[in-house]
Protein backbone atom coordinates (compact mmCIF):
# COMPACT_ATOMS: atom_id res chain seq x y z
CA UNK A 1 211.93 258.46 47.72
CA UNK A 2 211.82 256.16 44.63
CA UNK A 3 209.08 254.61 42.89
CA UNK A 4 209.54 250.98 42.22
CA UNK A 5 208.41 251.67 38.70
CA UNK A 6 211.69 253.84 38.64
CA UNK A 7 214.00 251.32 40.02
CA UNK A 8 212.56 248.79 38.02
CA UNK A 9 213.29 250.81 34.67
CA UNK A 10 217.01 251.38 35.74
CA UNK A 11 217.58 247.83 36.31
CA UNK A 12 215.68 246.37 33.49
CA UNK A 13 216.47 248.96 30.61
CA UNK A 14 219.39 250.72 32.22
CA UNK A 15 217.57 253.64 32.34
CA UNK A 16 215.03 255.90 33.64
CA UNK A 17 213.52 259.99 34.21
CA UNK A 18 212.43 261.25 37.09
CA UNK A 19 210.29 264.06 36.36
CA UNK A 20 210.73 267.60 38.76
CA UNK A 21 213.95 265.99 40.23
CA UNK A 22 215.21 269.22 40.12
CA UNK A 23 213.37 272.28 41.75
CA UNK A 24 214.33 275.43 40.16
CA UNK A 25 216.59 276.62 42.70
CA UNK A 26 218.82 273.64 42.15
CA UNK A 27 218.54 273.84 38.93
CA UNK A 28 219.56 277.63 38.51
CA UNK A 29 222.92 276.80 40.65
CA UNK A 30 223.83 273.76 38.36
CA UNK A 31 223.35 275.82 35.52
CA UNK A 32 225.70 278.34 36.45
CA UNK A 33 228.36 275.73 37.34
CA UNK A 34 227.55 274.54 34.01
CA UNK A 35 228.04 277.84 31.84
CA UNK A 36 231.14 279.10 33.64
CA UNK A 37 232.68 274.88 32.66
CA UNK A 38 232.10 276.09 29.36
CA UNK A 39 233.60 279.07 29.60
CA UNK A 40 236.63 278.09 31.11
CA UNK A 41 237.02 274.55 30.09
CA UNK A 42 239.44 271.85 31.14
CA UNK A 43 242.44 269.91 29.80
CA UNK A 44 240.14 267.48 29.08
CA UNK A 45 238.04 269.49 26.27
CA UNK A 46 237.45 267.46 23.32
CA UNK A 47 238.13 269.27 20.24
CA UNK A 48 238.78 266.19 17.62
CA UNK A 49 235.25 266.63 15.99
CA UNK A 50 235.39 270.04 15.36
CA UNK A 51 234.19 271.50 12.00
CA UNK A 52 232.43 268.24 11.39
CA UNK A 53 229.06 267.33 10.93
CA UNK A 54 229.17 265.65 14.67
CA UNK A 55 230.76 269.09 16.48
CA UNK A 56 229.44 269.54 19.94
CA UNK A 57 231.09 271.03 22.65
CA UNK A 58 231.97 268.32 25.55
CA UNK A 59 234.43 268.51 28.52
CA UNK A 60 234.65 266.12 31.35
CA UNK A 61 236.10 266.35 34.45
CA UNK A 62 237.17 269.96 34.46
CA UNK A 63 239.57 270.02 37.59
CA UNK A 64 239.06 274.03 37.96
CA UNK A 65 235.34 272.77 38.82
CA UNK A 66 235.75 270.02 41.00
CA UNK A 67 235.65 271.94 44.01
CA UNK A 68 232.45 273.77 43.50
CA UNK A 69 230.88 270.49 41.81
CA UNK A 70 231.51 268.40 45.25
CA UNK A 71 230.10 270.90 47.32
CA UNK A 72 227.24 271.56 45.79
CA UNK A 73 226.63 267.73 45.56
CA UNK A 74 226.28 267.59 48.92
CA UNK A 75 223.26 270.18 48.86
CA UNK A 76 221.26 268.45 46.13
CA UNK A 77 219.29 265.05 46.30
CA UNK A 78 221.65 262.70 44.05
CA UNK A 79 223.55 261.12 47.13
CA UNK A 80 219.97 259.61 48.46
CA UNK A 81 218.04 258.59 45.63
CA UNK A 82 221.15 256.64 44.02
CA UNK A 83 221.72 254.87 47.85
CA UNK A 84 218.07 253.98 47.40
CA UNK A 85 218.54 252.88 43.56
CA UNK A 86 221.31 250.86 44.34
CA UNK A 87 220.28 249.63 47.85
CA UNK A 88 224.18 250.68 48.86
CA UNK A 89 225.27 252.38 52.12
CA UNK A 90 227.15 254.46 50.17
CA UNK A 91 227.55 256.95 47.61
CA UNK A 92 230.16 259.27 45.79
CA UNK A 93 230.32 261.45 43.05
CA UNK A 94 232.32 261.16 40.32
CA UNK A 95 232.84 263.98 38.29
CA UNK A 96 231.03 266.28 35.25
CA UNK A 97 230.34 265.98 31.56
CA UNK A 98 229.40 268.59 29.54
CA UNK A 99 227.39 268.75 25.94
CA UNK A 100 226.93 271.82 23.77
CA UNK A 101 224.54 271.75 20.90
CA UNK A 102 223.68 275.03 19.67
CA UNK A 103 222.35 276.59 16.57
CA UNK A 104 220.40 273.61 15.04
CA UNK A 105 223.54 272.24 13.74
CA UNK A 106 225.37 269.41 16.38
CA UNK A 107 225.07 265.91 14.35
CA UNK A 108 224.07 262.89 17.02
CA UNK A 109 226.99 261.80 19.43
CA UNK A 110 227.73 258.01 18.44
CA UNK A 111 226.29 255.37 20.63
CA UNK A 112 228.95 253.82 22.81
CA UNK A 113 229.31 252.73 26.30
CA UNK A 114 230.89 255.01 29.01
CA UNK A 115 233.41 252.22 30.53
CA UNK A 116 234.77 251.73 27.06
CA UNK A 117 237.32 254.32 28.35
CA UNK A 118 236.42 254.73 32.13
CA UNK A 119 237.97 251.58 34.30
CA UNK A 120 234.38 251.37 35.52
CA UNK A 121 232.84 247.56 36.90
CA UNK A 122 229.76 246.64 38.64
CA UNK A 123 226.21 247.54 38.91
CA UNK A 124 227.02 250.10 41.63
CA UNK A 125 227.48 253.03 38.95
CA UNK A 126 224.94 255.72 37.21
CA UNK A 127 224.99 259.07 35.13
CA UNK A 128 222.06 261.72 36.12
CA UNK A 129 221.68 263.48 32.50
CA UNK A 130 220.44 266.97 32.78
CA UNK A 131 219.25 269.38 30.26
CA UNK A 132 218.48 272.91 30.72
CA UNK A 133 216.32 273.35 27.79
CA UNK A 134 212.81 271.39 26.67
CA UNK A 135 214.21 267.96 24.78
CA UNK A 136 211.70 266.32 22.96
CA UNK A 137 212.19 262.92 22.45
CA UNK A 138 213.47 262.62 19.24
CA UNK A 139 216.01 264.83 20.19
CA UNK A 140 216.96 263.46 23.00
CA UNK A 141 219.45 260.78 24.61
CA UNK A 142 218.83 257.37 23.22
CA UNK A 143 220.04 253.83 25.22
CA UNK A 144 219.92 250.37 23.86
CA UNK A 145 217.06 248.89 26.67
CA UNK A 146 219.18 246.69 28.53
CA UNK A 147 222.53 246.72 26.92
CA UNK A 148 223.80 247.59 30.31
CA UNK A 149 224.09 243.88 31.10
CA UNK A 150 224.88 242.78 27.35
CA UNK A 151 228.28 243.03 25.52
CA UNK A 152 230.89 245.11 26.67
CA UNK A 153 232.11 246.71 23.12
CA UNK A 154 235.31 248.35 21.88
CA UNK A 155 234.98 252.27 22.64
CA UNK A 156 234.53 254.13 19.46
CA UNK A 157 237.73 257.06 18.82
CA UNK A 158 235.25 259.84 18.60
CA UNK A 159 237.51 260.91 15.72
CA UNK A 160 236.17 259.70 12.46
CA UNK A 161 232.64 261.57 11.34
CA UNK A 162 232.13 259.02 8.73
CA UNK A 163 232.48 255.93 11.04
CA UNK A 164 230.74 256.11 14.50
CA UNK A 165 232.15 252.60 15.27
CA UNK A 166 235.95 253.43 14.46
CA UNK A 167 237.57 251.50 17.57
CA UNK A 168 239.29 252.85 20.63
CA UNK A 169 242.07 250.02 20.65
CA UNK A 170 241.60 247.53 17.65
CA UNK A 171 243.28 245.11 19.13
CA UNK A 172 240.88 242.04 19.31
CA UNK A 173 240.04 242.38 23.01
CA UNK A 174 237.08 244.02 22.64
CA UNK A 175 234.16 243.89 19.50
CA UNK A 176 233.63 246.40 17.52
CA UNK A 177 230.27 248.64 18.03
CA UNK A 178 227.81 248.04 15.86
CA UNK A 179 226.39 250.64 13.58
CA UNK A 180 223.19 251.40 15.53
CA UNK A 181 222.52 254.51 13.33
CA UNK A 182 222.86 252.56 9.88
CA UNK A 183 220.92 249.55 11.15
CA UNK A 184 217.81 251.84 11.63
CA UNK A 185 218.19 253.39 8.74
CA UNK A 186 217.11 250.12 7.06
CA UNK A 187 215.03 248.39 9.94
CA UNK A 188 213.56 251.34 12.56
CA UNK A 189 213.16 248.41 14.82
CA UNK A 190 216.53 246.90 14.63
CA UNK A 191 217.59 248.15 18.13
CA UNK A 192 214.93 248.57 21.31
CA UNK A 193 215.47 251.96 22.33
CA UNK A 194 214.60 254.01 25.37
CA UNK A 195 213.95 258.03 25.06
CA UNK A 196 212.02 260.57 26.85
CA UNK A 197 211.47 263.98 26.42
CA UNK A 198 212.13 265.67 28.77
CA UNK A 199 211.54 269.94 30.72
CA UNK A 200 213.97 271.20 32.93
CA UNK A 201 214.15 269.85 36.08
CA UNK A 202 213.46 266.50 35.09
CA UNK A 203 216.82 264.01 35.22
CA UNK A 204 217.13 260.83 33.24
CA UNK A 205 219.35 258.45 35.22
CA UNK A 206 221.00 255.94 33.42
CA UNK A 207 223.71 253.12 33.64
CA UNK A 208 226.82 253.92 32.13
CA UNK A 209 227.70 250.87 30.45
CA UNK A 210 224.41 251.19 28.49
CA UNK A 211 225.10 251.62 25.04
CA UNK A 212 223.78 255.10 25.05
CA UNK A 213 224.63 258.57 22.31
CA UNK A 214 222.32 261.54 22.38
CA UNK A 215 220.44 262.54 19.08
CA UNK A 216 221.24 265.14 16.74
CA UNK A 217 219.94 268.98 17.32
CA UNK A 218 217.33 270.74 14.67
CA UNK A 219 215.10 273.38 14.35
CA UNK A 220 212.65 271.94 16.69
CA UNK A 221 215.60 271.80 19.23
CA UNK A 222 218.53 273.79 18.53
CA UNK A 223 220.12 273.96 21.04
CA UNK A 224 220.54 271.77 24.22
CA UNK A 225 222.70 272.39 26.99
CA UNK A 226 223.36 268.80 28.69
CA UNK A 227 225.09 268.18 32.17
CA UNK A 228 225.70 265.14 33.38
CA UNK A 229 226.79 264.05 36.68
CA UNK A 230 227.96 260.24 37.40
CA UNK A 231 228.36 258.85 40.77
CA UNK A 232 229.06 255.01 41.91
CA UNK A 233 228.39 252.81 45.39
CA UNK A 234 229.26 250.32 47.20
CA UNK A 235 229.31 247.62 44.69
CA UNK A 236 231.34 249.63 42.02
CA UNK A 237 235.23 248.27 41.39
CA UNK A 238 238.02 249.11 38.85
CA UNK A 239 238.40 247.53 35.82
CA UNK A 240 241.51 247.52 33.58
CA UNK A 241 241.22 248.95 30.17
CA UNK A 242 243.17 247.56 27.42
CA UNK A 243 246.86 248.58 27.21
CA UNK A 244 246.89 248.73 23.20
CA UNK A 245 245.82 252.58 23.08
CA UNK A 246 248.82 254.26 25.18
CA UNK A 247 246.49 257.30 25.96
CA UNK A 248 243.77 255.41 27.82
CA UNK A 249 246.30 252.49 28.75
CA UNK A 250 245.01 250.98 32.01
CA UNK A 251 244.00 253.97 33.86
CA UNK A 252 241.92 255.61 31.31
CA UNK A 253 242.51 259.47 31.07
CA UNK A 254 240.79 260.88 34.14
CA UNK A 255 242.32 260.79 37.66
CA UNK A 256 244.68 258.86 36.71
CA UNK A 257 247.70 258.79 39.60
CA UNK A 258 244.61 257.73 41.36
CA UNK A 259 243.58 254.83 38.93
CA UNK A 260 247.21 253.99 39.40
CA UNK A 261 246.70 252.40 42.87
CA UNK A 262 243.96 250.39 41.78
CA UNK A 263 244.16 246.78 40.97
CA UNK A 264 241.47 244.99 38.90
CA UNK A 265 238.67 244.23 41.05
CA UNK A 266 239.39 246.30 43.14
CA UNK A 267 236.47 248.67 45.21
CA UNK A 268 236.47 251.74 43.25
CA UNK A 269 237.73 253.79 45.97
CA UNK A 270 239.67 256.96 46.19
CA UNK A 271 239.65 260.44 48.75
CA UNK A 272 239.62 262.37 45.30
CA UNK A 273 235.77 261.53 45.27
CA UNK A 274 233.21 263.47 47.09
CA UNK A 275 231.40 260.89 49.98
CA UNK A 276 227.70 262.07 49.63
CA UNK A 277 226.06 258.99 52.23
């Protein structure tokens, strides 16, 4: 099913596009999943940028959705590539995330690594990032080519438009993110990035812990309508976060009576997530 040019990609840079992943069929019924998420989102809707430069609509793990999400992800091809990806028996999915840009006007979303605030370890672990609208690539989501297996970084607070890198805990644990954006200001080749443009039905699959944030929306692109869907395998275990931020304490914010069972190193295991192989 996979090209080894693909595999090789997701290993190496932590990140990769399939092109026509999607037929349009599929692509129609995630679409619709995705619109009503947005019209009815979850407790988990993040609001803290709003009337900012950096405002975009996101929402993860709506639990209103979850039920029409799993099914459906047992219909569509995710559960089989990633087993072949990943060489893993197994595979479940983990839950949505949803991006808004509209109008021309959504600023970038600040580079930072998923499992800063997920209690996500392992290689066993990717993010299918799908866009209903023609990206091109300098619009499009941008990853640090192999950061995946660098430095694991603070989390940024996703609260401060003039600071990307404001931390998630502060306490010492963790380093700080660096300022990706302001390094290329003065150096375009200060960071190796990876990019594509991309038409619907195509999926860029990356690894989570990639230092990854999606580029700004203009008049060439104005508006983008991102889902992304992340599922893990066999070799995928739970990780605690730091305790110094009471919100994401341990568990992290999503699932969390489940997270509660879980002991570091752990197999990142639950019956809350959908078993696609």
């Amino acid at each position: 099913m996979i090209d080894e040019s693909v595999k090789k990609a997701f290993w190496e840079d932590g990140a990769t596009v399939v092109r026509n992943f999607l037929d349009p069929e599929q692509l129609a019924e995630l679409y619709e999943v995705f619109k009503w998420n947005v019209a009815n989102p979850g407790p988990f809707v993040f609001r803290r940028l709003d009337g900012t430069s950096l405002q975009t609509h996101i929402d993860n793990a709506n639990p209103a959705a979850k039920e029409r999400l799993d099914e459906l992800m047992t219909r569509l091809p995710f559960g089989e590539f990633f087993a072949e990806l990943w060489d893993s028996e197994h595979v479940w999915y983990y839950a949505e995330e949803v991006f808004v840009k509209e109008n021309g006007a959504s600023g970038r979303g600040p580079f930072h690594q998923d499992t800063s605030n997920l209690p996500w370890a392992g290689p066993d672990w990717g993010n299918a990032w799908i866009s209903f609208q023609h990206v091109p690539k300098k619009n499009s989501l941008e990853i640090v080519r192999g950061s995946w297996k660098g430095i694991e970084y603070d989390g940024a607070s996703f609260a401060n438009a003039d600071d990307p890198t404001e931390p998630l805990y502060g306490d010492g644990s963790l380093p700080r993110l660096p300022w990706i954006d302001k390094d290329l200001e003065k150096d375009p080749n200060a960071w190796d990035l990876v990019s594509f443009e991309v038409n619907p039905g195509d999926v860029v699959f990356l690894h989570p812990r990639s230092l990854h944030g999606g580029a700004a929306v203009d008049s060439d692109c104005p508006d983008r309508h991102t889902l992304v869907l992340r599922f893990f395998g066999d070799d995928a275990t739970f990780r605690e976060l730091p305790k110094s931020n009471p919100r994401y304490a341990r568990n992290g914010v999503l699932f969390t009576d489940e997270m509660a069972k879980l002991n570091a190193g752990d197999a990142f295991r639950s019956p809350a997530f959908q078993q696609l192989v």
